[in-house]
N, C-alpha and C. Protein backbone atom coordinates (compact mmCIF):
# COMPACT_ATOMS: atom_id res chain seq x y z
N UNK A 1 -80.40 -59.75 32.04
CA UNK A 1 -80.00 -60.85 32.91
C UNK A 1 -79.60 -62.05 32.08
N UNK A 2 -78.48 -62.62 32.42
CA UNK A 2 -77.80 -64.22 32.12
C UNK A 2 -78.91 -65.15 31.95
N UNK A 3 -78.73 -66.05 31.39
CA UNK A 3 -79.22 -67.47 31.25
C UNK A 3 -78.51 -68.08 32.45
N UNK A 4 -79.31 -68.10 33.70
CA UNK A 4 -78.39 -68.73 35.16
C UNK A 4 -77.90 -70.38 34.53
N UNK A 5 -78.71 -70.69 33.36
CA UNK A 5 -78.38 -72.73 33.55
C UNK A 5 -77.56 -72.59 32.26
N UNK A 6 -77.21 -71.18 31.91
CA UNK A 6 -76.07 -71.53 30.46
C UNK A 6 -74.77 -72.20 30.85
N UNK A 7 -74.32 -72.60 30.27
CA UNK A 7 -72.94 -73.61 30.12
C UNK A 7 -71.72 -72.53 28.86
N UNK A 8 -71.79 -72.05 29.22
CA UNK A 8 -71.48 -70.76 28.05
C UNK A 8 -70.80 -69.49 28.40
N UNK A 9 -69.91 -69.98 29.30
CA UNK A 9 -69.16 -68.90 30.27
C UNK A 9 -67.44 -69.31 30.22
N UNK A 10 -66.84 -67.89 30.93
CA UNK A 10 -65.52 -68.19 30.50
C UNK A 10 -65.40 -68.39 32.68
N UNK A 11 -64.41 -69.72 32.55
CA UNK A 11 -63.88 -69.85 33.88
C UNK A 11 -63.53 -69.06 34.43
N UNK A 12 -62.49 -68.00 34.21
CA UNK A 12 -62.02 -66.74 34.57
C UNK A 12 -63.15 -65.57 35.40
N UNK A 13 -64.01 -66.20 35.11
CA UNK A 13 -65.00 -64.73 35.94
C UNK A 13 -65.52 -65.32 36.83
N UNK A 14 -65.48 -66.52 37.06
CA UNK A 14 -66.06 -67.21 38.40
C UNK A 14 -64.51 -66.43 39.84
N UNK A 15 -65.61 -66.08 40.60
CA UNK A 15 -64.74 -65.35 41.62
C UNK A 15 -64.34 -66.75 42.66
N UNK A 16 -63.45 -66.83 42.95
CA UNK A 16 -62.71 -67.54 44.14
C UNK A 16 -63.32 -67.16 45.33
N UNK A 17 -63.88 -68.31 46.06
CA UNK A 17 -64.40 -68.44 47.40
C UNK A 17 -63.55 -68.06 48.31
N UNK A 18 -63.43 -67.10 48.97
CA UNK A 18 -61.80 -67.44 50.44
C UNK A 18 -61.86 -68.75 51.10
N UNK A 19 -62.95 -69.01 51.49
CA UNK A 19 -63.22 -70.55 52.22
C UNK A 19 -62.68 -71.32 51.61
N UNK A 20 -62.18 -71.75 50.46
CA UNK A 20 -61.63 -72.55 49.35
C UNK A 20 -60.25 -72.32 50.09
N UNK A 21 -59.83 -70.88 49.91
CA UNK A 21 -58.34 -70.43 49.78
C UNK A 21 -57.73 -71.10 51.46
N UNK A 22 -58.62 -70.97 52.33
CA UNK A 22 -58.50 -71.81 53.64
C UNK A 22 -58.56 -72.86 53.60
N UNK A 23 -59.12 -73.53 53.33
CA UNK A 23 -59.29 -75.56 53.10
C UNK A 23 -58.19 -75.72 52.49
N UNK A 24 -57.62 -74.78 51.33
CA UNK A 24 -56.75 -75.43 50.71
C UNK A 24 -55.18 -75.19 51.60
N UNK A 25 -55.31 -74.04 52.38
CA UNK A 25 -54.08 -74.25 53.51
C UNK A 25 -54.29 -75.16 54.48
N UNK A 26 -55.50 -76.06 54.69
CA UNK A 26 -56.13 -76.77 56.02
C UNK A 26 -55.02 -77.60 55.56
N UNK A 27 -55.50 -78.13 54.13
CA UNK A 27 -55.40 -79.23 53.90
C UNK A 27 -53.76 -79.65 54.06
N UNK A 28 -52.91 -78.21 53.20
CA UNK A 28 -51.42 -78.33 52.90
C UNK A 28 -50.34 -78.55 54.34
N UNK A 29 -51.32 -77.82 55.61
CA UNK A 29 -50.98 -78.43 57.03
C UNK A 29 -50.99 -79.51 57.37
N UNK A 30 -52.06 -80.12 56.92
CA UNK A 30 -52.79 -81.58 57.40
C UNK A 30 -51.46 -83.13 56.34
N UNK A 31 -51.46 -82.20 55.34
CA UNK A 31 -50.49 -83.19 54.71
C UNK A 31 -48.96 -83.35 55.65
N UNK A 32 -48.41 -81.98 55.59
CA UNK A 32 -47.16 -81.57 55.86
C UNK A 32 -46.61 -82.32 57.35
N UNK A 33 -48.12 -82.21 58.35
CA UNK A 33 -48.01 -82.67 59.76
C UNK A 33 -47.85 -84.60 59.11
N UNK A 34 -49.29 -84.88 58.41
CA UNK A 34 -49.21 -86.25 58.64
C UNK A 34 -47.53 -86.58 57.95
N UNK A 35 -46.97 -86.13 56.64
CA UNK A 35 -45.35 -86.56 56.40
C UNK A 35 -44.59 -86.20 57.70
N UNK A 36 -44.64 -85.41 57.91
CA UNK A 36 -43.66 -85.21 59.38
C UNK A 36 -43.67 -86.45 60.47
N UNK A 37 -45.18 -86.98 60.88
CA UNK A 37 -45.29 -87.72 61.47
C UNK A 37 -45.08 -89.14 60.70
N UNK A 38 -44.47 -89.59 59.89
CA UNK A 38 -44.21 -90.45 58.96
C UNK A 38 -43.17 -91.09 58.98
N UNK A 39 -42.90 -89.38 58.90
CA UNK A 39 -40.88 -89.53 59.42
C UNK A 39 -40.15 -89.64 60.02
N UNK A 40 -40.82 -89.31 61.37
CA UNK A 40 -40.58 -89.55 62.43
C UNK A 40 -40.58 -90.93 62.85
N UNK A 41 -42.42 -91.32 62.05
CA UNK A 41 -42.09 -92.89 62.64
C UNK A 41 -41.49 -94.09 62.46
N UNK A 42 -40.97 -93.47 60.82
CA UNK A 42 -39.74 -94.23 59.90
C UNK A 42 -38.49 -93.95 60.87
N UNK A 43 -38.15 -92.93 61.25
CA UNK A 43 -36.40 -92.91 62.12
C UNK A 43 -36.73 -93.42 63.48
N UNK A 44 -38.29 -93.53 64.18
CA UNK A 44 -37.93 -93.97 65.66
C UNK A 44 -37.80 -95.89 64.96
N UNK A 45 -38.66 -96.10 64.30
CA UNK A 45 -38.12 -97.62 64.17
C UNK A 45 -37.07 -98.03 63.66
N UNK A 46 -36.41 -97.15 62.34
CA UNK A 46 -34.74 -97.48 61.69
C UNK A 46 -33.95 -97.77 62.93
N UNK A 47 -33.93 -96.84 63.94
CA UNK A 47 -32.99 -96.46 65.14
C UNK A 47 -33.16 -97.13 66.13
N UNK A 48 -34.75 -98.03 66.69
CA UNK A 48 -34.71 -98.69 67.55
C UNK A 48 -33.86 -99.45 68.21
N UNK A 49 -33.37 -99.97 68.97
CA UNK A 49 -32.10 -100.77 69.06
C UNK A 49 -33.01 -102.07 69.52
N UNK A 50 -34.25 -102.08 69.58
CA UNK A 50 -34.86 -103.39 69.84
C UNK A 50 -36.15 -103.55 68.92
N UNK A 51 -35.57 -103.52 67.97
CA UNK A 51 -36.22 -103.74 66.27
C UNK A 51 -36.63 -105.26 65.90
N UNK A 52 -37.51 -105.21 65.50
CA UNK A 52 -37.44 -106.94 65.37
C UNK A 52 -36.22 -108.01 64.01
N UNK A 53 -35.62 -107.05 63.92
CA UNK A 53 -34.73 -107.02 62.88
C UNK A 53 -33.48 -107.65 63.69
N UNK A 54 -33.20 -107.09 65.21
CA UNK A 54 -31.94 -106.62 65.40
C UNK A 54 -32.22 -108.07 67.32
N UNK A 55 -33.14 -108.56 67.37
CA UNK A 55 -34.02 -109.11 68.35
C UNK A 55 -33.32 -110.89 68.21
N UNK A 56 -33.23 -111.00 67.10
CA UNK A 56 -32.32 -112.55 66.64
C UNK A 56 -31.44 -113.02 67.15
């Protein structure tokens, strides 16, 4: 049996969690939606026709 508190290991044999492999698609949704919604809210105000820009 290993030394469980050794520091003396190669990264490569640590096995990948799936739960990881999910959070990390949570997350790439969670980005993708909030830019989408970004962009959207950048073109509804560019386009407003009662912008406070355009209100003068």
């Amino acid at each position: 049996m290993k030394d469980l508190d050794s520091r003396n290991y190669d990264i490569r044999d640590i096995e990948i969690d799936p739960r990881f492999k999910i959070a990390y698609k949570e997350m790439l949704l969670t980005f993708g939606v909030w830019f989408l919604f970004t962009v959207a809210s950048l073109v509804v105000e560019r386009t407003s026709k009662t912008s406070c820009a355009t209100r003068r």
